[in-house]
N, C-alpha and C. Protein backbone atom coordinates (compact mmCIF):
# COMPACT_ATOMS: atom_id res chain seq x y z
N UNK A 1 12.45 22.17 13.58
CA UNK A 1 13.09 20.88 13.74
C UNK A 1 12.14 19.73 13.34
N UNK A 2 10.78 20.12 13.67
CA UNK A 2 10.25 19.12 13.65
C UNK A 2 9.44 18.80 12.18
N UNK A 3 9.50 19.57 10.94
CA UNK A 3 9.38 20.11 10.16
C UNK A 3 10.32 19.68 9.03
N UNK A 4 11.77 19.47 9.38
CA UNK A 4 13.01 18.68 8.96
C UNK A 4 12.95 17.75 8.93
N UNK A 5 12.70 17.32 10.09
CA UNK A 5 12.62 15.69 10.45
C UNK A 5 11.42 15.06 9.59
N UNK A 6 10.09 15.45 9.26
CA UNK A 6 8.85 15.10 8.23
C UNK A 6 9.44 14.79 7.22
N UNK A 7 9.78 15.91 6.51
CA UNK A 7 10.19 16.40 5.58
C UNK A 7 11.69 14.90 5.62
N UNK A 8 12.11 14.85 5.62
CA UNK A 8 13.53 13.62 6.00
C UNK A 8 12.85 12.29 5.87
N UNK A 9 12.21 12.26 6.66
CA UNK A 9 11.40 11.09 6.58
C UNK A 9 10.50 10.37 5.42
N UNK A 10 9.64 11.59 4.94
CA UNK A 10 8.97 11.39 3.80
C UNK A 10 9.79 11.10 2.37
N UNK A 11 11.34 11.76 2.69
CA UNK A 11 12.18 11.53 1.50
C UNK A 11 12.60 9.97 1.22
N UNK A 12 13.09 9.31 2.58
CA UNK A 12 13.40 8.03 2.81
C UNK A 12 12.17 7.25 2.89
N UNK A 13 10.84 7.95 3.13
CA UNK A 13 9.74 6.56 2.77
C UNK A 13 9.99 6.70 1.04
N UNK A 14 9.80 7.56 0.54
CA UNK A 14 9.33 7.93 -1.04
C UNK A 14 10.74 7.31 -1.92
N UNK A 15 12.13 7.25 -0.87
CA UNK A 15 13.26 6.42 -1.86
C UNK A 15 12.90 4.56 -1.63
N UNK A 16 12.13 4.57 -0.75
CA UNK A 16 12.21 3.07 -0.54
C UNK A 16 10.80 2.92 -1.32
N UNK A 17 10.21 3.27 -1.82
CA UNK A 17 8.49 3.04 -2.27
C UNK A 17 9.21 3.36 -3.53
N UNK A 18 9.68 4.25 -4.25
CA UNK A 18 10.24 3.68 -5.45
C UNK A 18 11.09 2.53 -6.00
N UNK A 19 12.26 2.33 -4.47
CA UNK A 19 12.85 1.10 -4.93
C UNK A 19 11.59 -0.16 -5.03
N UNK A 20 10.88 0.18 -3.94
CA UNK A 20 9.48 -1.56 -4.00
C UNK A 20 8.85 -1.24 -5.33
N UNK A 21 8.93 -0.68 -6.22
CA UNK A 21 8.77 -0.39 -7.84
C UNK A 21 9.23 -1.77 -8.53
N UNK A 22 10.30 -1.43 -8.12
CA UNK A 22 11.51 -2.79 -9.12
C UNK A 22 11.96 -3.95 -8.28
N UNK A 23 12.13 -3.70 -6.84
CA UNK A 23 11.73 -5.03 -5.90
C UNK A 23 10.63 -5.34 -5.53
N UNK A 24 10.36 -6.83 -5.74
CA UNK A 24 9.34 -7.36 -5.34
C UNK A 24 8.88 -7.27 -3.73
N UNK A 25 10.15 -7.05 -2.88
CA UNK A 25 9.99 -7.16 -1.68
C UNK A 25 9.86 -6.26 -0.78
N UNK A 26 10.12 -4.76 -1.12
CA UNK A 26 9.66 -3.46 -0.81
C UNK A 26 8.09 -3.91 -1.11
N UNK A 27 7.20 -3.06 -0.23
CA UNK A 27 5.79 -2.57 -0.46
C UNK A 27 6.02 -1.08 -0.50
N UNK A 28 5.91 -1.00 -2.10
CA UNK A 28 5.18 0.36 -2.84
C UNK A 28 4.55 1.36 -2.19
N UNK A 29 3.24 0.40 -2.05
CA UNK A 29 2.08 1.70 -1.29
C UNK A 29 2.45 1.80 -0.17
N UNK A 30 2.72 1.13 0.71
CA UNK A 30 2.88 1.70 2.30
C UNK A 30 3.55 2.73 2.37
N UNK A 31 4.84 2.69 1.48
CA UNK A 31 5.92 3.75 1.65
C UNK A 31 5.66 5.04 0.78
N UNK A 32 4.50 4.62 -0.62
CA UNK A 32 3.81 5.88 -0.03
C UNK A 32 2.90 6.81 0.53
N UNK A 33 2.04 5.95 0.87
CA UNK A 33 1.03 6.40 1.80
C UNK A 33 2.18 7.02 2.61
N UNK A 34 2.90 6.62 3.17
CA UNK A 34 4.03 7.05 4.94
C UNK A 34 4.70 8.86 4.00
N UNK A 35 4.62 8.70 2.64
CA UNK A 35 5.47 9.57 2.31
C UNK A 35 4.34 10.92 1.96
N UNK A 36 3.07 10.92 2.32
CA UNK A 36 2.37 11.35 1.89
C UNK A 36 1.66 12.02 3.29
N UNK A 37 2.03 11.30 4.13
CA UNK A 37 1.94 11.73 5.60
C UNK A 37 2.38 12.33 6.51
N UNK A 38 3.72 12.10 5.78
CA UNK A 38 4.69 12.82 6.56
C UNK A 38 5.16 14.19 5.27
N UNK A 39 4.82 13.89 4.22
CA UNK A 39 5.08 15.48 4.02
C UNK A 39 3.76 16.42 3.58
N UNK A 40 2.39 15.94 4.03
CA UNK A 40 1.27 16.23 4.05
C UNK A 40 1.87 17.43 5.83
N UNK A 41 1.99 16.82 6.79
CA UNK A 41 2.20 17.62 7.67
C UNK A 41 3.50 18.81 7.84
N UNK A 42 4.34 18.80 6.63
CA UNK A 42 5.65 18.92 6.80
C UNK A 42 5.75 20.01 5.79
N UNK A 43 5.46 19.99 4.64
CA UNK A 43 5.61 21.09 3.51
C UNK A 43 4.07 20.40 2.05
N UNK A 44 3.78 22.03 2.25
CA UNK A 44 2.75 21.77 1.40
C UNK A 44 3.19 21.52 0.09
N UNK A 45 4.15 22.07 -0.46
CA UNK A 45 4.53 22.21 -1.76
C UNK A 45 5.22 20.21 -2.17
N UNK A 46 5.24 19.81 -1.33
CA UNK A 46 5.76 18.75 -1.60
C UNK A 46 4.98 17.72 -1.56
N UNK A 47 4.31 17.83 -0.78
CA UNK A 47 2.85 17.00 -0.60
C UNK A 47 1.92 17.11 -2.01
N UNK A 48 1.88 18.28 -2.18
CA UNK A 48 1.00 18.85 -3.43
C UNK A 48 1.71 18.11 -4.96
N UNK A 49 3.01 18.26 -4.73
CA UNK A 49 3.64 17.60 -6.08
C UNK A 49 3.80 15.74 -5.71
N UNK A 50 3.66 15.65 -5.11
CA UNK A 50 3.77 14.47 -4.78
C UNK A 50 2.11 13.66 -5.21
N UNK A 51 1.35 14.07 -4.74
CA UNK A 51 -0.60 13.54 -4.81
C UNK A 51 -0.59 14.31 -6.37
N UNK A 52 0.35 14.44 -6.96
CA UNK A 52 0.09 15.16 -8.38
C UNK A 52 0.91 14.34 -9.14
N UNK A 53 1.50 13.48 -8.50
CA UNK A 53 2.79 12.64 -9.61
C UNK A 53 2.37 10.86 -10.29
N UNK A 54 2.66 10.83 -11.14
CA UNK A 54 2.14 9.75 -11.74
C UNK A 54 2.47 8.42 -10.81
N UNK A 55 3.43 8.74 -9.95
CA UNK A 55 3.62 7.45 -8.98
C UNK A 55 2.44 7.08 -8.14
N UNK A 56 1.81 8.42 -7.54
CA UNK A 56 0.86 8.42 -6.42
C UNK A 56 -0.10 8.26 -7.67
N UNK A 57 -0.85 8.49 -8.73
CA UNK A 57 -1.93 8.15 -8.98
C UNK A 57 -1.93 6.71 -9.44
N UNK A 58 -1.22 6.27 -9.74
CA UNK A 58 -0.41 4.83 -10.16
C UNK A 58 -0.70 3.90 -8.86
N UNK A 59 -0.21 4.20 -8.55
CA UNK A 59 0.20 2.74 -6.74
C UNK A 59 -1.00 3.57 -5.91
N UNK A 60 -1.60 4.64 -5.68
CA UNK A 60 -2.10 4.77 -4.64
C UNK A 60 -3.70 5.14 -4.94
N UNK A 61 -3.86 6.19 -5.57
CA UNK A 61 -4.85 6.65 -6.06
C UNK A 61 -6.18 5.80 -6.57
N UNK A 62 -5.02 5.16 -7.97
CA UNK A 62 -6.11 4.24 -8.73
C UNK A 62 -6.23 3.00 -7.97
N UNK A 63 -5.17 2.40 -7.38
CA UNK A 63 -4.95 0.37 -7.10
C UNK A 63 -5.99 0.40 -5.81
N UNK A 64 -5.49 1.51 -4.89
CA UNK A 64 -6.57 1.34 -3.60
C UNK A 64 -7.57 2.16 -3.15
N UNK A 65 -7.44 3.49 -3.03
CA UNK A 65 -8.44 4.43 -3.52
C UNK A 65 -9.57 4.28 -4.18
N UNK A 66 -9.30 3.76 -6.06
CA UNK A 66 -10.84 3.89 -6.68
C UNK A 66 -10.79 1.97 -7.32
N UNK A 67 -10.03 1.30 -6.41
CA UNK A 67 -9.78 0.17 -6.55
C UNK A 67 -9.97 -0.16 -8.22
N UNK A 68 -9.35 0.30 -8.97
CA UNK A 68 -8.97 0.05 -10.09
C UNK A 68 -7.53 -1.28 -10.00
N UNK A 69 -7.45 -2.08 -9.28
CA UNK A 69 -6.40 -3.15 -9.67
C UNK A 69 -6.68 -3.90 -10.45
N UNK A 70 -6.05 -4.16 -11.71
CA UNK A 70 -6.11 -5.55 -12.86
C UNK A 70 -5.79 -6.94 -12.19
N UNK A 71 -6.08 -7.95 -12.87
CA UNK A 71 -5.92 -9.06 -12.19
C UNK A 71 -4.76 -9.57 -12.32
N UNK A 72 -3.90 -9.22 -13.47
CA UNK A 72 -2.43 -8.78 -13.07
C UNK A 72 -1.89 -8.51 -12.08
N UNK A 73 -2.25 -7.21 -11.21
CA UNK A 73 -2.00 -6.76 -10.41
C UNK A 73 -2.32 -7.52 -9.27
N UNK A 74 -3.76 -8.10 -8.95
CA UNK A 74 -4.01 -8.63 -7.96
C UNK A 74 -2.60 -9.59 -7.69
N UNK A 75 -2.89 -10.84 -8.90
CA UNK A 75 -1.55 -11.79 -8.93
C UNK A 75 -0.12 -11.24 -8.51
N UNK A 76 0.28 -9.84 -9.30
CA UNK A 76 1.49 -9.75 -8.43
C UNK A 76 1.21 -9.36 -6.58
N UNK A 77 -0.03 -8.74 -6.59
CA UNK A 77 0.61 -8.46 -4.98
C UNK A 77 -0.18 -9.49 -3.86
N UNK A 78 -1.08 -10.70 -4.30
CA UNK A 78 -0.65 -11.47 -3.87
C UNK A 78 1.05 -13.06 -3.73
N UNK A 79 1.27 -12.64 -5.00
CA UNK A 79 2.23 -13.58 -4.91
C UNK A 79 3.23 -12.78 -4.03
N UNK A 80 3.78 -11.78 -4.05
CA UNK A 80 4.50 -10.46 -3.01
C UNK A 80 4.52 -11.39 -1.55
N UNK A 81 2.65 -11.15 -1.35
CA UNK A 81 2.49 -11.49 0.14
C UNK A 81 2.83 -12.94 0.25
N UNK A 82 2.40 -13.56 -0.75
CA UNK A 82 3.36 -15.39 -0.11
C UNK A 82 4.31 -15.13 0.16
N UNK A 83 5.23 -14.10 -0.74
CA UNK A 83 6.86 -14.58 -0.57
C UNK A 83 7.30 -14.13 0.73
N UNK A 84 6.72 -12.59 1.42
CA UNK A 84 6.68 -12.68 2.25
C UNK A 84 5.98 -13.49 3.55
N UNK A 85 5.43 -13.65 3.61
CA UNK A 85 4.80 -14.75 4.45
C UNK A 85 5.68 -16.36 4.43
N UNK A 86 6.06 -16.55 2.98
CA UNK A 86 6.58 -17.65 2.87
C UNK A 86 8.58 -17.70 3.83
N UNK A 87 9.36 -16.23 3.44
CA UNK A 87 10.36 -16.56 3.76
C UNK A 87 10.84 -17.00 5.17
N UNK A 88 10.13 -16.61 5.97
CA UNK A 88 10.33 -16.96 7.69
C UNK A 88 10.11 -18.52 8.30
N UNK A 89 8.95 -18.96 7.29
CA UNK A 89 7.96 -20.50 7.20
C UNK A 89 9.28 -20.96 6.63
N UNK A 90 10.69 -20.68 5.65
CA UNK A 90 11.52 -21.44 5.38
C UNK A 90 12.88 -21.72 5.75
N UNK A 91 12.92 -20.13 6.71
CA UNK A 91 13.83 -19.58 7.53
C UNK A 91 13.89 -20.62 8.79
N UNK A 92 13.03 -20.70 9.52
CA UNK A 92 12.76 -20.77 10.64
C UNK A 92 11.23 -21.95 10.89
N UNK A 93 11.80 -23.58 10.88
CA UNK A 93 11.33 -24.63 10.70
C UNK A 93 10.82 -24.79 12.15
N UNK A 94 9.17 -24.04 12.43
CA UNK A 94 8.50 -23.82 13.58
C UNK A 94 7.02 -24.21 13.35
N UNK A 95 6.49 -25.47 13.75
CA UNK A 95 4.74 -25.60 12.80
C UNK A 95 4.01 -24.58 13.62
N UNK A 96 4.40 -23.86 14.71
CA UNK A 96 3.18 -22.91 15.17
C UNK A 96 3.38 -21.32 14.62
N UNK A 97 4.64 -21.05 13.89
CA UNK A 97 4.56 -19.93 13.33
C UNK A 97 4.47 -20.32 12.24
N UNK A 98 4.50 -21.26 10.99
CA UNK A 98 4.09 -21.64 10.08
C UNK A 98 3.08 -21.78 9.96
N UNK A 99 1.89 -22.38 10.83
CA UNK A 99 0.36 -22.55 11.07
C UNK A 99 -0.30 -20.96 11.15
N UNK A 100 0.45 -20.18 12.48
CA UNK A 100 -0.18 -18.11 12.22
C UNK A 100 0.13 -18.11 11.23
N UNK A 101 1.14 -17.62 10.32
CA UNK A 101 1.46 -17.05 9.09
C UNK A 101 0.33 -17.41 7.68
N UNK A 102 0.16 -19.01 7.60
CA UNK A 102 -0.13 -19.42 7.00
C UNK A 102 -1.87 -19.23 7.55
N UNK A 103 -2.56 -19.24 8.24
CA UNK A 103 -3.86 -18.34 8.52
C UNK A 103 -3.82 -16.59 8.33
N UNK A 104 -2.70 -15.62 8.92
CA UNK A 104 -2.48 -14.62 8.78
C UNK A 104 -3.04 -14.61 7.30
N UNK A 105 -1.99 -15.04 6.49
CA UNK A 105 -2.02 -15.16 4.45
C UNK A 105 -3.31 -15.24 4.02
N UNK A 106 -3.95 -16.59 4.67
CA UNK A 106 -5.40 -16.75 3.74
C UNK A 106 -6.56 -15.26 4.58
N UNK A 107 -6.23 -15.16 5.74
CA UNK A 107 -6.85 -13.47 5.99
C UNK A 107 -6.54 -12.54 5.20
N UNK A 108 -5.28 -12.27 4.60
CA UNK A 108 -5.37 -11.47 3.96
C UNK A 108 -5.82 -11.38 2.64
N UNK A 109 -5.66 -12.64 2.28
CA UNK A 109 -6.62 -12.92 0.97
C UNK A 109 -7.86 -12.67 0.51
N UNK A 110 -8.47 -13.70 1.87
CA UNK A 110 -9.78 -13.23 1.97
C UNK A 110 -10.80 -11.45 2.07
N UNK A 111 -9.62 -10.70 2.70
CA UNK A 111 -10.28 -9.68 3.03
C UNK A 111 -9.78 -8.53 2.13
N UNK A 112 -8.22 -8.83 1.56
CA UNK A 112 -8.46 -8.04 0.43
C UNK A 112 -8.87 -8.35 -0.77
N UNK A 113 -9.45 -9.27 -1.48
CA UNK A 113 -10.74 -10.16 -2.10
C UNK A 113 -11.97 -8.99 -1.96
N UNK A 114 -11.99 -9.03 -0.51
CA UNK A 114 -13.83 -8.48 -0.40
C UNK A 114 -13.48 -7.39 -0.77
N UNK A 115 -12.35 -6.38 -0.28
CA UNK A 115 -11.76 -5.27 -0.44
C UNK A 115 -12.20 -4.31 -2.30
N UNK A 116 -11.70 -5.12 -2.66
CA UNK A 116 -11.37 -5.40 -4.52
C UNK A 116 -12.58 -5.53 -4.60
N UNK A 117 -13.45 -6.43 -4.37
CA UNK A 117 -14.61 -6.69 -5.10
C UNK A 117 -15.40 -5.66 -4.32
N UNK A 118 -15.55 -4.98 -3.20
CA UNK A 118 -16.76 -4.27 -2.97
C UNK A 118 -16.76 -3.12 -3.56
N UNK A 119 -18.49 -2.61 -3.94
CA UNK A 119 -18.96 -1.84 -4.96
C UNK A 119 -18.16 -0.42 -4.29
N UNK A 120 -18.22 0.84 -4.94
CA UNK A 120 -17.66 1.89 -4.22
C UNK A 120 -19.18 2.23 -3.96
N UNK A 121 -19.38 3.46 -2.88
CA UNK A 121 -20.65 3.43 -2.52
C UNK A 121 -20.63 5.10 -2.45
N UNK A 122 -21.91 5.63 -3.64
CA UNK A 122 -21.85 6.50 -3.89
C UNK A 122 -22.86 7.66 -2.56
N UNK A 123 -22.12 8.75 -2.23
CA UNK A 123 -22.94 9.48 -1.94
C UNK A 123 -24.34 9.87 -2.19
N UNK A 124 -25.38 9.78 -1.42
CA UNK A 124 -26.98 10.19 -1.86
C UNK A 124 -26.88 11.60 -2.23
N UNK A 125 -27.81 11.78 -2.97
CA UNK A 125 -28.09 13.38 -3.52
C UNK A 125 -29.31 13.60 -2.54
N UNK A 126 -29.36 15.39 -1.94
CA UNK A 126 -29.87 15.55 -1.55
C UNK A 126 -30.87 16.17 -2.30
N UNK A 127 -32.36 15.60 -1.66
CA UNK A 127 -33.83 16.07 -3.08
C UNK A 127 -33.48 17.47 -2.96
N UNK A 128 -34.22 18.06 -4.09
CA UNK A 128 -34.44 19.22 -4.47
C UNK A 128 -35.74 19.91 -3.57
N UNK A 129 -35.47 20.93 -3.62
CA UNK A 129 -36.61 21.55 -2.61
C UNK A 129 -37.04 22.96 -3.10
């Protein structure tokens, strides 16, 4: 049962992480990181084709993994996070959730900034003996 239910789950993260492909307003990677988790515990064979598919080396592998994002890329998925951040600030005319949001945003800027820019940090070799 519980095995079904992974397996179910990982299908509906992995249909919504393809739709955030072509909508701006889906997030891609979360859904599949979630789809990668849940059928990492659930069926190997699917997990295995999945960390083997040009989607996962695409959105997950290269962008956050070996932080290969273009500055293209940066630009789209910060402009993403304004729009989210932005629609509630236009929804809902509140200066103290407009003031969090709008600190929330420049946090995330800031830290996925350092994110992107920090070096990857290679394992030491152990001397020869």
């Amino acid at each position: 049962m519980k095995k079904i239910l992974y397996i179910s789950l990982g299908c509906l993260a992995f249909g919504l992480g393809t739709l955030g492909i072509f909508l701006p307003i889906l997030p891609t990677t979360i859904f599949y990181i979630l789809t990668a988790f849940f059928w990492m515990r659930s069926s190997e064979y699917l997990y295995t084709k999945f960390i083997e598919s040009t989607y996962y080396q695409k959105y997950i592998q290269a962008s956050i993994l070996e932080k290969k994002i273009t500055p293209l890329g940066r630009v789209k998925l910060f402009s993403t996070l304004f729009v989210i951040f932005a629609i509630p600030c236009v929804i809902v005319r509140n200066p103290i959730m407009t003031t969090t949001l709008a600190i929330i945003f420049l946090i995330h800027l800031v830290g996925l900034n350092l994110y992107f820019n920090r070096k990857k940090v290679t394992p030491l070799k152990e001397p020869n003996e």
